[in-house]
C-alpha atoms as a PDB file:
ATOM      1  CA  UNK A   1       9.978 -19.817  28.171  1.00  0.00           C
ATOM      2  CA  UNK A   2      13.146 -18.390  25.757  1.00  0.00           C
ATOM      3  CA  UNK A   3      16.333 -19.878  26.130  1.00  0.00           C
ATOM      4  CA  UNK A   4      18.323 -17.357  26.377  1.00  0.00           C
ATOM      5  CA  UNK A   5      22.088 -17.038  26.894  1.00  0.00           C
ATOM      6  CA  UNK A   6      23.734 -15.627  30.271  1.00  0.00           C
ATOM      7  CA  UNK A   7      24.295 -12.165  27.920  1.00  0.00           C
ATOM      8  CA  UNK A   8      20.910 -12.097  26.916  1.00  0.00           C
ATOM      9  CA  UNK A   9      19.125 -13.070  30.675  1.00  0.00           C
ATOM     10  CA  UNK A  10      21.171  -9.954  31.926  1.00  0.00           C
ATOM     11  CA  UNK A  11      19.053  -8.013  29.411  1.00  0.00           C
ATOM     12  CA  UNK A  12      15.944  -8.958  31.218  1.00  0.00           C
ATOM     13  CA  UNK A  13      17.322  -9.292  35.006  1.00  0.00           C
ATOM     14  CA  UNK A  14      18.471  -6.356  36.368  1.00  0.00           C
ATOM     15  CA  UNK A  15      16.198  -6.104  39.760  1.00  0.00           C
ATOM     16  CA  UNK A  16      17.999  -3.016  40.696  1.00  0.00           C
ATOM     17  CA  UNK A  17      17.679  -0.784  37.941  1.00  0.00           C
ATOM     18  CA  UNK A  18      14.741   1.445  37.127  1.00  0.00           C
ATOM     19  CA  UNK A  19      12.085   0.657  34.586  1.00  0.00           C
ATOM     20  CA  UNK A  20      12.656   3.077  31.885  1.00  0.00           C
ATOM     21  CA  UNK A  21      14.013   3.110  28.380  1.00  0.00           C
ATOM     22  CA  UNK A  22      17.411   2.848  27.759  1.00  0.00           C
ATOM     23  CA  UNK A  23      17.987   3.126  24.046  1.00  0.00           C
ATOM     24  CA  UNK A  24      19.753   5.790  23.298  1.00  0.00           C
ATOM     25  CA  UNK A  25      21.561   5.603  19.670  1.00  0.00           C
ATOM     26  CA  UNK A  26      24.126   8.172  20.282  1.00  0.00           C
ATOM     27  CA  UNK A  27      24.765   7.407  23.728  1.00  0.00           C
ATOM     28  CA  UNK A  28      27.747   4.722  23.975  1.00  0.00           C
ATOM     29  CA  UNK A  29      26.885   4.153  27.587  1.00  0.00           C
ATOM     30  CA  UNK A  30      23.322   3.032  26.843  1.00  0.00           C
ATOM     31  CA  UNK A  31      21.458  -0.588  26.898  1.00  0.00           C
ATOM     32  CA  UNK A  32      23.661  -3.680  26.667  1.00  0.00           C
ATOM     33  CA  UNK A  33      26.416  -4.166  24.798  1.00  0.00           C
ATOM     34  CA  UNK A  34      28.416  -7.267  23.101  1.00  0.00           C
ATOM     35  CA  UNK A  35      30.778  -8.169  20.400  1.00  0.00           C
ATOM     36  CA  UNK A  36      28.752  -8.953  17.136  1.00  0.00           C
ATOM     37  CA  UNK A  37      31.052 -11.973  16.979  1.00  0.00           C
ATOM     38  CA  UNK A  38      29.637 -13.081  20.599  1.00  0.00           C
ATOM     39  CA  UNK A  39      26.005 -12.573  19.024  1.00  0.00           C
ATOM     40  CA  UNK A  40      27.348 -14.712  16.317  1.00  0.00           C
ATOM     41  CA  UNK A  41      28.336 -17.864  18.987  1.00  0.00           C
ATOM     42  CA  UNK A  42      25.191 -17.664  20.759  1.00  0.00           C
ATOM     43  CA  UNK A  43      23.055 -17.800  17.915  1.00  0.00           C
ATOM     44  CA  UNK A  44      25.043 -20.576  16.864  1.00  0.00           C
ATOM     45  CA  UNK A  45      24.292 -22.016  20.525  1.00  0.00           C
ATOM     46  CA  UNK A  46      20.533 -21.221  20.542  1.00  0.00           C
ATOM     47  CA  UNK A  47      19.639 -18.286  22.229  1.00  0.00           C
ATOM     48  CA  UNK A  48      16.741 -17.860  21.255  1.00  0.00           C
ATOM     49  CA  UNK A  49      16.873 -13.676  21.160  1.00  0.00           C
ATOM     50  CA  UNK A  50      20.434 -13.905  19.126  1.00  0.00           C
ATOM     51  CA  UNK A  51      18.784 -16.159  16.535  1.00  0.00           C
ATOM     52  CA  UNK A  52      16.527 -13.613  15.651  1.00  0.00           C
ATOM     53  CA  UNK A  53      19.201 -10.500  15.800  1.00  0.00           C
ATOM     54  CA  UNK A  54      21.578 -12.730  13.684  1.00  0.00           C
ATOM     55  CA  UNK A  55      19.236 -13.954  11.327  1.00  0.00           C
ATOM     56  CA  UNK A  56      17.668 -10.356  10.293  1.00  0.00           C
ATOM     57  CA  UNK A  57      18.736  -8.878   7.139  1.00  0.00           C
ATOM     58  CA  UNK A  58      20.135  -5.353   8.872  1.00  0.00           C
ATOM     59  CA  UNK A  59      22.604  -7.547  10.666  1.00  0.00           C
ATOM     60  CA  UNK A  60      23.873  -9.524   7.661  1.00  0.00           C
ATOM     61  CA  UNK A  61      24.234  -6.221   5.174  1.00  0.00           C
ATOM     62  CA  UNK A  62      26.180  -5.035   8.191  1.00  0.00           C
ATOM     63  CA  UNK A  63      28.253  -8.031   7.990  1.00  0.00           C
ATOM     64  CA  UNK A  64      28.740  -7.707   4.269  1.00  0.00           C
ATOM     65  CA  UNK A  65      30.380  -4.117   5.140  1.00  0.00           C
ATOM     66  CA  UNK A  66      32.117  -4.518   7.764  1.00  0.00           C
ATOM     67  CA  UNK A  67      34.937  -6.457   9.310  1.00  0.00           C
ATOM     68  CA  UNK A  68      32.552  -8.721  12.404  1.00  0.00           C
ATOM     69  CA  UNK A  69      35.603  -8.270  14.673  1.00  0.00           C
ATOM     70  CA  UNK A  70      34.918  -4.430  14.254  1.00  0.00           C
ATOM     71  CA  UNK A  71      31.014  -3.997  15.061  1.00  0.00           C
ATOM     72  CA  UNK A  72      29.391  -3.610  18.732  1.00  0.00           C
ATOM     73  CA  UNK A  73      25.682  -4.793  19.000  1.00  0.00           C
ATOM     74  CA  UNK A  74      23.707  -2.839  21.362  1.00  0.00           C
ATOM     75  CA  UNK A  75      20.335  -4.020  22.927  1.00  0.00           C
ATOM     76  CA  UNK A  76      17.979  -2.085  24.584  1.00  0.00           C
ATOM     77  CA  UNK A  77      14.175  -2.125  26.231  1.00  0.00           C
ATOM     78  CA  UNK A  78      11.665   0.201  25.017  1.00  0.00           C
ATOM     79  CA  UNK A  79       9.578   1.478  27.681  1.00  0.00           C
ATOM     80  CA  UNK A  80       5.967   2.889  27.870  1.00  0.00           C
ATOM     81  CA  UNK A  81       5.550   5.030  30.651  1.00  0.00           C
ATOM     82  CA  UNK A  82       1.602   5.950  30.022  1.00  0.00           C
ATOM     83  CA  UNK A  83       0.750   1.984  30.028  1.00  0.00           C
ATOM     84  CA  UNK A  84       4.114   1.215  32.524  1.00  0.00           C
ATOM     85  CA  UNK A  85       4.894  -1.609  30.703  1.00  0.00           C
ATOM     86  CA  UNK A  86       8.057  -2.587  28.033  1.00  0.00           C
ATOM     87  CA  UNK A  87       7.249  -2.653  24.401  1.00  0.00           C
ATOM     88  CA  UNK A  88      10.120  -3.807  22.207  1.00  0.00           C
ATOM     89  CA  UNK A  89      13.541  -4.752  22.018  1.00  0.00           C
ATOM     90  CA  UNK A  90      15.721  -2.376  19.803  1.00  0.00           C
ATOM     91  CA  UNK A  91      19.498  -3.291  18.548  1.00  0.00           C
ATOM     92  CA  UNK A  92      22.027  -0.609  17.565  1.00  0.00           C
ATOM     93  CA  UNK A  93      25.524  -0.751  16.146  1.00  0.00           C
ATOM     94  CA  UNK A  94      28.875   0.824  16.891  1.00  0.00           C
ATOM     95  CA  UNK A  95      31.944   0.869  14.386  1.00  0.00           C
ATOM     96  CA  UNK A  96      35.509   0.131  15.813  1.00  0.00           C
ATOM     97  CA  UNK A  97      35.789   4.079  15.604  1.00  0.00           C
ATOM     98  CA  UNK A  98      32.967   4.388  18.544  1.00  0.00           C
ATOM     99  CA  UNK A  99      30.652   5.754  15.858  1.00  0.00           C
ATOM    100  CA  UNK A 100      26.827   4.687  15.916  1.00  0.00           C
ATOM    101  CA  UNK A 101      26.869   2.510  12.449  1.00  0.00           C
ATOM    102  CA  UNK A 102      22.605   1.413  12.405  1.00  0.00           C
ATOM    103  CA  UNK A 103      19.679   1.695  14.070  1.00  0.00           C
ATOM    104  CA  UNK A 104      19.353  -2.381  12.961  1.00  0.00           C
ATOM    105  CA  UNK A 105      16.966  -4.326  14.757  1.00  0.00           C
ATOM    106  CA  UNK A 106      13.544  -3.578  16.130  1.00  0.00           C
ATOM    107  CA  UNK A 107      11.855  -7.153  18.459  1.00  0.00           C
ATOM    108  CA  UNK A 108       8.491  -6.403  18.890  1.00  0.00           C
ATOM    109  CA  UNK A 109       7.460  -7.125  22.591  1.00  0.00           C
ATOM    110  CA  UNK A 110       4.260  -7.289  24.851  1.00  0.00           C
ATOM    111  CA  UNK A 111       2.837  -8.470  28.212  1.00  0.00           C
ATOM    112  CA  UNK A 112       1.720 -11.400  27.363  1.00  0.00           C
ATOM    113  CA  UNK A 113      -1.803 -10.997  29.027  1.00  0.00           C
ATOM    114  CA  UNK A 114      -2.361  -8.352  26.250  1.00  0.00           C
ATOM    115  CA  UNK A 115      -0.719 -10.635  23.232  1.00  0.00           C
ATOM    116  CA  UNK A 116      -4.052 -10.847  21.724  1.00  0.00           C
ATOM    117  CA  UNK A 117      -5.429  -7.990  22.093  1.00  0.00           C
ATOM    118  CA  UNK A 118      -2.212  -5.837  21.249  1.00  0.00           C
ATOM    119  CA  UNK A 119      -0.725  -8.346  18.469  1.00  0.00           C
ATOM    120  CA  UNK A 120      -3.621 -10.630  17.096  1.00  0.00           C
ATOM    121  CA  UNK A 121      -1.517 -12.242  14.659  1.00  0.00           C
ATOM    122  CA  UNK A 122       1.892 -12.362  15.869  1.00  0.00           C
ATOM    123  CA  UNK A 123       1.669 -16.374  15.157  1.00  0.00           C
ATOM    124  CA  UNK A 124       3.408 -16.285  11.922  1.00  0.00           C
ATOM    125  CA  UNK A 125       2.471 -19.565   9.649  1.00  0.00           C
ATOM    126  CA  UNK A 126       5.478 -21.564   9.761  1.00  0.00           C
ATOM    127  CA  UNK A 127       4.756 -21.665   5.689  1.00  0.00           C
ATOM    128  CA  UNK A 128       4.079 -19.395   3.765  1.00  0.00           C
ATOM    129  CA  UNK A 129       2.011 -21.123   1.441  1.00  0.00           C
ATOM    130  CA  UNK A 130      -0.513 -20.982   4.280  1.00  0.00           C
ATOM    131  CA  UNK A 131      -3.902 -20.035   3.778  1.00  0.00           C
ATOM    132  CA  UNK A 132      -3.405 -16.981   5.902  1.00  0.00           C
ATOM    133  CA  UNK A 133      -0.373 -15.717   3.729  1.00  0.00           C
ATOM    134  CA  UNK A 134      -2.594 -16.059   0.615  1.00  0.00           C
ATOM    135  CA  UNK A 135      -5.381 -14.107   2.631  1.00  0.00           C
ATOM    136  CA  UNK A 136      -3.139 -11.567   3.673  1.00  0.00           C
ATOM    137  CA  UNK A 137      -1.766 -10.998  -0.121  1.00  0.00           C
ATOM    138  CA  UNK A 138      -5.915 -10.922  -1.367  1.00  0.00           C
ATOM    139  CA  UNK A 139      -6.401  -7.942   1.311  1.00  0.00           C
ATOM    140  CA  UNK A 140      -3.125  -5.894  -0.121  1.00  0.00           C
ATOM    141  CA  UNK A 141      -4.279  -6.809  -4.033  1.00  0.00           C
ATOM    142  CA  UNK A 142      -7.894  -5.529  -3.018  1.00  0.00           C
ATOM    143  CA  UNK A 143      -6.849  -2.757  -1.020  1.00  0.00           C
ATOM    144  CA  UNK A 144      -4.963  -1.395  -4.386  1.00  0.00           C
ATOM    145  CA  UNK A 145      -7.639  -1.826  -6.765  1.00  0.00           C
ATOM    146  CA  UNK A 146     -10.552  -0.379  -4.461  1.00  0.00           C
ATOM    147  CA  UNK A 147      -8.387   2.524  -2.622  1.00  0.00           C
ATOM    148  CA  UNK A 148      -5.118   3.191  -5.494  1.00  0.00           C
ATOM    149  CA  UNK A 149      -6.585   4.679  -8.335  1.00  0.00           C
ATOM    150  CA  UNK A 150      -4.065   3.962 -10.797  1.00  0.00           C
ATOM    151  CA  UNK A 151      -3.953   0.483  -9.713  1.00  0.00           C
ATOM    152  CA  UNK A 152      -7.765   0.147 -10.065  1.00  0.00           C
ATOM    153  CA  UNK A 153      -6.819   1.492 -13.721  1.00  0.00           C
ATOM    154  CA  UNK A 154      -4.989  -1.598 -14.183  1.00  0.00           C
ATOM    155  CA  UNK A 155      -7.493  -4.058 -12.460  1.00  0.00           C
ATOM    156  CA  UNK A 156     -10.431  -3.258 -14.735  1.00  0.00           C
ATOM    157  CA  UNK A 157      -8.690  -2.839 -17.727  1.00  0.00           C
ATOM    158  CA  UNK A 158      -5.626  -1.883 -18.740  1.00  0.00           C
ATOM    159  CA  UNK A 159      -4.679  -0.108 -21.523  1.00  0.00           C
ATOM    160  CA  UNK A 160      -2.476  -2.338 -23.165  1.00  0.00           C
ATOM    161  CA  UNK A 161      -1.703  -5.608 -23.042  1.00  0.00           C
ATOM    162  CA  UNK A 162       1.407  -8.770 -23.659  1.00  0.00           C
ATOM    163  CA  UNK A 163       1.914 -10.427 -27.137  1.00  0.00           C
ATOM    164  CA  UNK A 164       1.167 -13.447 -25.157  1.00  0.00           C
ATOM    165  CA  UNK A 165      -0.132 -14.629 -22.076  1.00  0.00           C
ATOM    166  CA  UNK A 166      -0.709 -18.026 -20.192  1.00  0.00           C
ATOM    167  CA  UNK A 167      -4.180 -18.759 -19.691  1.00  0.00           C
ATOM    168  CA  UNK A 168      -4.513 -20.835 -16.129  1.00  0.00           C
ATOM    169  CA  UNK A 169      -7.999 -21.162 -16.201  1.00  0.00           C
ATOM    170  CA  UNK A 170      -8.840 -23.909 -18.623  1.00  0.00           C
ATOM    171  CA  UNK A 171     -11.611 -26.753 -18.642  1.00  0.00           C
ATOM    172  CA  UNK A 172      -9.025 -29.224 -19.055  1.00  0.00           C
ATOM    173  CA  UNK A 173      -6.954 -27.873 -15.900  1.00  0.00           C
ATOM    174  CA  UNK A 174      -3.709 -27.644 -17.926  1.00  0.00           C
ATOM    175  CA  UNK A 175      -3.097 -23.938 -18.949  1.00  0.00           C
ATOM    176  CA  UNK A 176      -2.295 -23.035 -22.195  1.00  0.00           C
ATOM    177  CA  UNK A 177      -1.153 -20.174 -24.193  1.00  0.00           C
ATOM    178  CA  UNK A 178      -2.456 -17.373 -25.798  1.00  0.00           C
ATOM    179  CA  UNK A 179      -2.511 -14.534 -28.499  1.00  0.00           C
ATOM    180  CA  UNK A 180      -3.461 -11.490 -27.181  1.00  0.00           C
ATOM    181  CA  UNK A 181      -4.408 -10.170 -30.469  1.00  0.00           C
ATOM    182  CA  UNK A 182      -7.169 -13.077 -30.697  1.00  0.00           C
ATOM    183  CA  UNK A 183      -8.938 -13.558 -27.773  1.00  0.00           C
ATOM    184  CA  UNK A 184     -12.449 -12.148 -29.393  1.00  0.00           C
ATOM    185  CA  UNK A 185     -11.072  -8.671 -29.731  1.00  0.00           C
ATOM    186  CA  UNK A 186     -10.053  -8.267 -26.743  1.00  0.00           C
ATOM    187  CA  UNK A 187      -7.175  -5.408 -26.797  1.00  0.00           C
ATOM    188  CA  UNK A 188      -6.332  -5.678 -22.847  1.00  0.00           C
ATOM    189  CA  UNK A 189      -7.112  -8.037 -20.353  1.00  0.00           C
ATOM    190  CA  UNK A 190      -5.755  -8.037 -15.980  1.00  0.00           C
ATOM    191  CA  UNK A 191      -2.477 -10.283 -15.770  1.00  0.00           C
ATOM    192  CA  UNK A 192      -0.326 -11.015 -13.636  1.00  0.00           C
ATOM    193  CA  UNK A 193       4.050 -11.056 -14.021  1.00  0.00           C
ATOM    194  CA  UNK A 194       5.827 -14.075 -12.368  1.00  0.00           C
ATOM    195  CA  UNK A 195       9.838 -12.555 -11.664  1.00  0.00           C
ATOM    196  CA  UNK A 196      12.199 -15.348 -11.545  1.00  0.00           C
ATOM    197  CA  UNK A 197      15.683 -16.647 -11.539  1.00  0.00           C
ATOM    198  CA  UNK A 198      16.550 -18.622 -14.885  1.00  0.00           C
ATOM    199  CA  UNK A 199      18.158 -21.867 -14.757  1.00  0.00           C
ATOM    200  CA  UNK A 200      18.180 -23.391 -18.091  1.00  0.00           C
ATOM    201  CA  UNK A 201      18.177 -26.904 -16.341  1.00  0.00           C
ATOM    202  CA  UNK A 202      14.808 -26.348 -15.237  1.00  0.00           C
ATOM    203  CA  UNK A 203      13.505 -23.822 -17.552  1.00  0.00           C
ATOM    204  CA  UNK A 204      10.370 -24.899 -19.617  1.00  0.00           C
ATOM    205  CA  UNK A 205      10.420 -22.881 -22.946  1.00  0.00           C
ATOM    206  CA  UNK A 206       8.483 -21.292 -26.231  1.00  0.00           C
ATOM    207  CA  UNK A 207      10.480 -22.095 -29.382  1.00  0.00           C
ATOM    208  CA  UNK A 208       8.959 -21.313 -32.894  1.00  0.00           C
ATOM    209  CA  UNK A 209       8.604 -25.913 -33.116  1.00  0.00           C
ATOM    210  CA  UNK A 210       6.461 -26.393 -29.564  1.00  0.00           C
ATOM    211  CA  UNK A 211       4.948 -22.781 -29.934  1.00  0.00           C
ATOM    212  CA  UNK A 212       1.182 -24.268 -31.943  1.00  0.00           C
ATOM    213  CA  UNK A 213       1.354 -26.951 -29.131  1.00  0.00           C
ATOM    214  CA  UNK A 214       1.393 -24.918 -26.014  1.00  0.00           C
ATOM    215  CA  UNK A 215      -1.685 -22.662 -27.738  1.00  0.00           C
ATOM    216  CA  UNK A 216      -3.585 -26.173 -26.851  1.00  0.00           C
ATOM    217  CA  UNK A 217      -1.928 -27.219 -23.336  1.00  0.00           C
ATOM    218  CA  UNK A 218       0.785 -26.621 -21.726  1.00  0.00           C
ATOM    219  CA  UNK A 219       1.070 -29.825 -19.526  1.00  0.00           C
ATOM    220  CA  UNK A 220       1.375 -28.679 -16.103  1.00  0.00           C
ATOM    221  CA  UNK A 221       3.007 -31.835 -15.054  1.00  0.00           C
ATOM    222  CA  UNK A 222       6.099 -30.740 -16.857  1.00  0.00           C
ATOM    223  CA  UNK A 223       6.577 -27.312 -16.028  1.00  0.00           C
ATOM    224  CA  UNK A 224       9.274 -26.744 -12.889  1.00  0.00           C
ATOM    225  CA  UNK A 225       7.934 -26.146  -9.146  1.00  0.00           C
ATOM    226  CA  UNK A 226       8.172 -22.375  -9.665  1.00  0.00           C
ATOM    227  CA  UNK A 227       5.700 -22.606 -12.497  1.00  0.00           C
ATOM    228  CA  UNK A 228       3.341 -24.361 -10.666  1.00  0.00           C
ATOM    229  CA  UNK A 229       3.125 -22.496  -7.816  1.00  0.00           C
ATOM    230  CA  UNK A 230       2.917 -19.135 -10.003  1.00  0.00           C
ATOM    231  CA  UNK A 231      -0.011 -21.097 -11.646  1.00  0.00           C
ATOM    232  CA  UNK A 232      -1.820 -21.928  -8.752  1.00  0.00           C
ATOM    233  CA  UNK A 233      -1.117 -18.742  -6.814  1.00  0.00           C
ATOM    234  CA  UNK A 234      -2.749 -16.216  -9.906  1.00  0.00           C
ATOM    235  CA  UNK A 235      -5.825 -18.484  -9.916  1.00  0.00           C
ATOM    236  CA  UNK A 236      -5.809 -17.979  -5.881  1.00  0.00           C
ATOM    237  CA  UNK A 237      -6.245 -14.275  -6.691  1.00  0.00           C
ATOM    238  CA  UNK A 238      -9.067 -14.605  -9.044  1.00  0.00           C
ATOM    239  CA  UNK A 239      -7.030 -13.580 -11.928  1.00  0.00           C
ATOM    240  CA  UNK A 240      -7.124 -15.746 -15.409  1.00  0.00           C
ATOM    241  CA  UNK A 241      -4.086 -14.795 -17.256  1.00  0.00           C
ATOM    242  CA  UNK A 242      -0.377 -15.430 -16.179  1.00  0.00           C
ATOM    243  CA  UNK A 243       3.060 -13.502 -18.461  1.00  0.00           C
ATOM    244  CA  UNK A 244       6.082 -15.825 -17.700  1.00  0.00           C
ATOM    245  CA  UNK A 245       9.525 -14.838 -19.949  1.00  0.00           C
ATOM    246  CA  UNK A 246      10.369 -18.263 -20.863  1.00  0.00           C
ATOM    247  CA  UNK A 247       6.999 -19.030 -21.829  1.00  0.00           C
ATOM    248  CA  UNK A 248       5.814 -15.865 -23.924  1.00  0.00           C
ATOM    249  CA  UNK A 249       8.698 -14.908 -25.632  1.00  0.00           C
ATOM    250  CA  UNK A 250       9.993 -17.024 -28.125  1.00  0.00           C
ATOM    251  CA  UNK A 251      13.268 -18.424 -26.698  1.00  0.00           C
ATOM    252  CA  UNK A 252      15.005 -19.377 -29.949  1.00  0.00           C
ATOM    253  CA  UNK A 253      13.623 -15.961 -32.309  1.00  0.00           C
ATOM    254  CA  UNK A 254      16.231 -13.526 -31.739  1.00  0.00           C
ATOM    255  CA  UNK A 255      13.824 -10.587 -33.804  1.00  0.00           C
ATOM    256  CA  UNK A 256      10.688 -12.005 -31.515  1.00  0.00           C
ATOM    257  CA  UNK A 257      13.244 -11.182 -28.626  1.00  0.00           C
ATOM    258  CA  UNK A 258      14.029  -8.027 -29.894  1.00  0.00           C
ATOM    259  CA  UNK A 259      10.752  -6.922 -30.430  1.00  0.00           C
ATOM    260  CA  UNK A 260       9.596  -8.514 -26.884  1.00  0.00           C
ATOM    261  CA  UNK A 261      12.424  -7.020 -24.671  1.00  0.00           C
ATOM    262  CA  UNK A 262      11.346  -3.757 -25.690  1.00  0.00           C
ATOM    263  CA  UNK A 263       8.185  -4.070 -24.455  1.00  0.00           C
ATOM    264  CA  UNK A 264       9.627  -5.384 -21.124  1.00  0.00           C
ATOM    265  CA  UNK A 265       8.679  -1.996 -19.134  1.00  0.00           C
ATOM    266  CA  UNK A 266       5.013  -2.090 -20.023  1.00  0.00           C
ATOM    267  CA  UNK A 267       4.909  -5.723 -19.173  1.00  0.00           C
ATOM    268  CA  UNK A 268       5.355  -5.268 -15.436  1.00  0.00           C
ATOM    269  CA  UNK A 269       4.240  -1.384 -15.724  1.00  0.00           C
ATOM    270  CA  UNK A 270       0.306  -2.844 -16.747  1.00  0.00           C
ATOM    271  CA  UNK A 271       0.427  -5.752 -14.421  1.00  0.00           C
ATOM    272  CA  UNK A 272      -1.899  -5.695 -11.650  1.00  0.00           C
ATOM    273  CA  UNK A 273       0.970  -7.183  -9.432  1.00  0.00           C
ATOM    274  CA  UNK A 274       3.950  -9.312  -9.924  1.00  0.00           C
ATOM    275  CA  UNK A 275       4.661 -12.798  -8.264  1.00  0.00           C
ATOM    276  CA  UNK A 276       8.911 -12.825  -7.518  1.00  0.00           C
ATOM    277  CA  UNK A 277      10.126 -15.984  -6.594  1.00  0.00           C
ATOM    278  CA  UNK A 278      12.954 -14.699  -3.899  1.00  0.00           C
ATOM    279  CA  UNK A 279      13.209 -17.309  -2.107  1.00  0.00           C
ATOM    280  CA  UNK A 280      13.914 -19.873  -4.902  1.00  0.00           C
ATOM    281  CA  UNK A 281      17.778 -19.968  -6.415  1.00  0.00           C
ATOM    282  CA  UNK A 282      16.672 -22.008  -8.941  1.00  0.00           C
ATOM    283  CA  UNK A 283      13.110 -22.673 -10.629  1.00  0.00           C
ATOM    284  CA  UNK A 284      12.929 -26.303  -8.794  1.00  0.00           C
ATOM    285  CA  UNK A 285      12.865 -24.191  -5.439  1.00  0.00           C
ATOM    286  CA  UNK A 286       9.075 -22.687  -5.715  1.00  0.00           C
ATOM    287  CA  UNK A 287       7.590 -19.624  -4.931  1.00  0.00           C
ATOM    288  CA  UNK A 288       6.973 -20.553  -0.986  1.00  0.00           C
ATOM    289  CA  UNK A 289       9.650 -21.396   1.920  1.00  0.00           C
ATOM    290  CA  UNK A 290       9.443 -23.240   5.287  1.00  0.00           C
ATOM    291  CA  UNK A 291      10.099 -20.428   7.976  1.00  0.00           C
ATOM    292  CA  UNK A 292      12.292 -21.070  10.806  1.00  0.00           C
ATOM    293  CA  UNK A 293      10.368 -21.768  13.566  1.00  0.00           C
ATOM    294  CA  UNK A 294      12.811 -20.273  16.163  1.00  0.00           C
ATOM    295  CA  UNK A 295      12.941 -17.074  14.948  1.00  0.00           C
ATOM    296  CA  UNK A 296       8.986 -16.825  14.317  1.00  0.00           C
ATOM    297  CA  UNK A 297       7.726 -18.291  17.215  1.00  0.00           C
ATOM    298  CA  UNK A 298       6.733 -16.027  20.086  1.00  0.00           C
ATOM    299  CA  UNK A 299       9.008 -16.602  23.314  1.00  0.00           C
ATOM    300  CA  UNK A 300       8.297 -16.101  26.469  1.00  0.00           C
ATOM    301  CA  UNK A 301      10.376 -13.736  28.838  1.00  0.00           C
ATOM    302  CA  UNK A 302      10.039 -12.280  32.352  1.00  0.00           C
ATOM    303  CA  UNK A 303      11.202  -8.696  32.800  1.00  0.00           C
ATOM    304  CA  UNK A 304      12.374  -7.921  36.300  1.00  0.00           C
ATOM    305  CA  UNK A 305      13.106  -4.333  37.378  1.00  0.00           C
ATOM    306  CA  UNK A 306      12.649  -2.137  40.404  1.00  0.00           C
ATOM    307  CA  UNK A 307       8.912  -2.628  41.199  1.00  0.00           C
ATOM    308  CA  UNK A 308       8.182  -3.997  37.629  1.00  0.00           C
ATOM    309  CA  UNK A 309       8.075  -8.095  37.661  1.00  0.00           C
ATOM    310  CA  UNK A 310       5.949  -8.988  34.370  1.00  0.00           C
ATOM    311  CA  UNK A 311       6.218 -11.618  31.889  1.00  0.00           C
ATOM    312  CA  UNK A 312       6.324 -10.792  28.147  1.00  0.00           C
ATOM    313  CA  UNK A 313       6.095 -12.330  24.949  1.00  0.00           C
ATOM    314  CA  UNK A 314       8.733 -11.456  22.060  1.00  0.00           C
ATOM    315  CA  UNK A 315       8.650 -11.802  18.259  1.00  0.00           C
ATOM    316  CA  UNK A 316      10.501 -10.784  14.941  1.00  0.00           C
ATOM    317  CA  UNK A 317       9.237  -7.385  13.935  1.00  0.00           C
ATOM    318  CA  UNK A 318       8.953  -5.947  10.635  1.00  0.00           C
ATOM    319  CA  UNK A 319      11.766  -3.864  10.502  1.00  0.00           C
END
């Protein structure tokens, strides 16, 4: 079961009150309400349900905006009354004015008797370098280049193409770069963009002395975590060639800079999808992150109203 603060068991535990919704944004009176800075403490304190509100982005741009001591959190249940059962848990926000600030947080909830049936993959991989995260980015890539018609422009051909690119599929296993402009006549070829913060620390890159080199190899072994992982994940998709900045624009040619900055908008605009490493704040951190197992993992919870005992199963939703 979720351990849950005293707060949060209220939520669940009200034996006297009618099963029904009670979120109501613009009512002040409705669902249950703390101090965000109480939220804050039992987060800190493990409640499970907290962990999750505090964590989620809405919450922390909130924070960013506004003073905590000034900000309400409300929680309510989301009813069903055709299935007469309770299908989410929504947060809300009130200024210090008594103004609604945000709809923030929406917990996705179920019986848990109907957990598969209703939410089949609610088991989030605790990594995302899982082999179901890299299935579930295949199905998105394919569903743009069989359903998207501009992206299946872009997937068969597109109509222009880098300076250079990094070739990851190479008998030797190292990748290596390339010329565009002679790879057998070639004039366009499907690549994908790797976005990523620079830190020059870290940073493995062209110069006009190493540039005849890395059109051999480019040893793998040397190139940061990010790198890696940007190799590995393009030949995941199926895709051959690879545009890094570091690595196809000539880092110490101010006119190759010139002329390759300019082309910066068709780099990512002919892509047929870009890698951003978002979770990394520096190019030693790699493209994938270890999730936090107590926000991902469904909890159990039992629900007691008037005539409605049932226990449910709660999870981070997506929005």
């Amino acid at each position: 079961m979720a351990r849950l603060g005293q707060s949060c068991q209220e939520v669940f535990l009200q034996p006297e009150v009618e099963p029904k919704s009670n979120i109501r944004f613009l009512d002040a009176t409705a669902g249950h309400r703390r101090r965000a800075k109480e939220v804050q403490a039992s987060a800190h304190s493990g409640c499970h349900l907290c962990i999750i509100v505090w964590g989620h982005y809405g919450v922390a741009s909130l924070c960013t905006q506004r003073e905590i001591e000034d900000i309400d959190l409300v929680c309510g249940l989301s009813w069903d009354p055709q299935r007469a059962v309770f299908n989410g848990i929504q947060y809300w926000a009130y200024g210090a004015d008594g103004c609604l600030d945000y709809d923030l947080v929406t917990i996705d909830m179920y019986l848990q008797s109907d957990i598969k049936v209703m939410a089949p993959n609610s088991l989030v991989p605790l990594d995302t370098e899982s082999e179901i995260c890299h299935t579930i980015a295949l199905t998105w890539l394919h569903e743009c280049y069989t359903n998207h018609t501009e992206c299946r422009v872009a997937m068969n051909a597109s109509p222009w193409c880098p300076t250079r690119l990094i070739d990851v599929r190479t008998p030797t296993g190292d990748p290596r770069l390339v010329v565009s402009a002679d790879m057998n006549g070639l004039s366009a070829v499907p690549y994908v963009c790797l976005s990523h913060l620079w830190d020059a620390g870290s940073v493995f890159p062209l110069t006009t002395a190493n540039e005849d080199d890395l059109r051999q190899q480019i040893p793998f072994a040397d190139l940061s975590p990010t790198f890696q992982d940007a190799i590995r994940f393009t030949r995941r998709l199926g895709v051959r060639f690879l545009w890094i900045d570091s690595l196809c624009i000539l880092q110490d040619s101010i006119s190759d800079w010139r002329i390759e900055s300019a082309l910066m908008d068709k780099v990512y605009e002919y892509s047929i999808c870009n890698i951003a490493a978002t979770a990394a704040s520096e190019n030693s951190g790699g493209l994938y992150q270890r999730r936090d197992p107590r926000v991902v993992t469904p909890r159990q919870v039992q629900i007691t109203r008037q005539g409605h005992i049932g226990t449910y199963v709660f999870f981070e939703g997506q929005t």
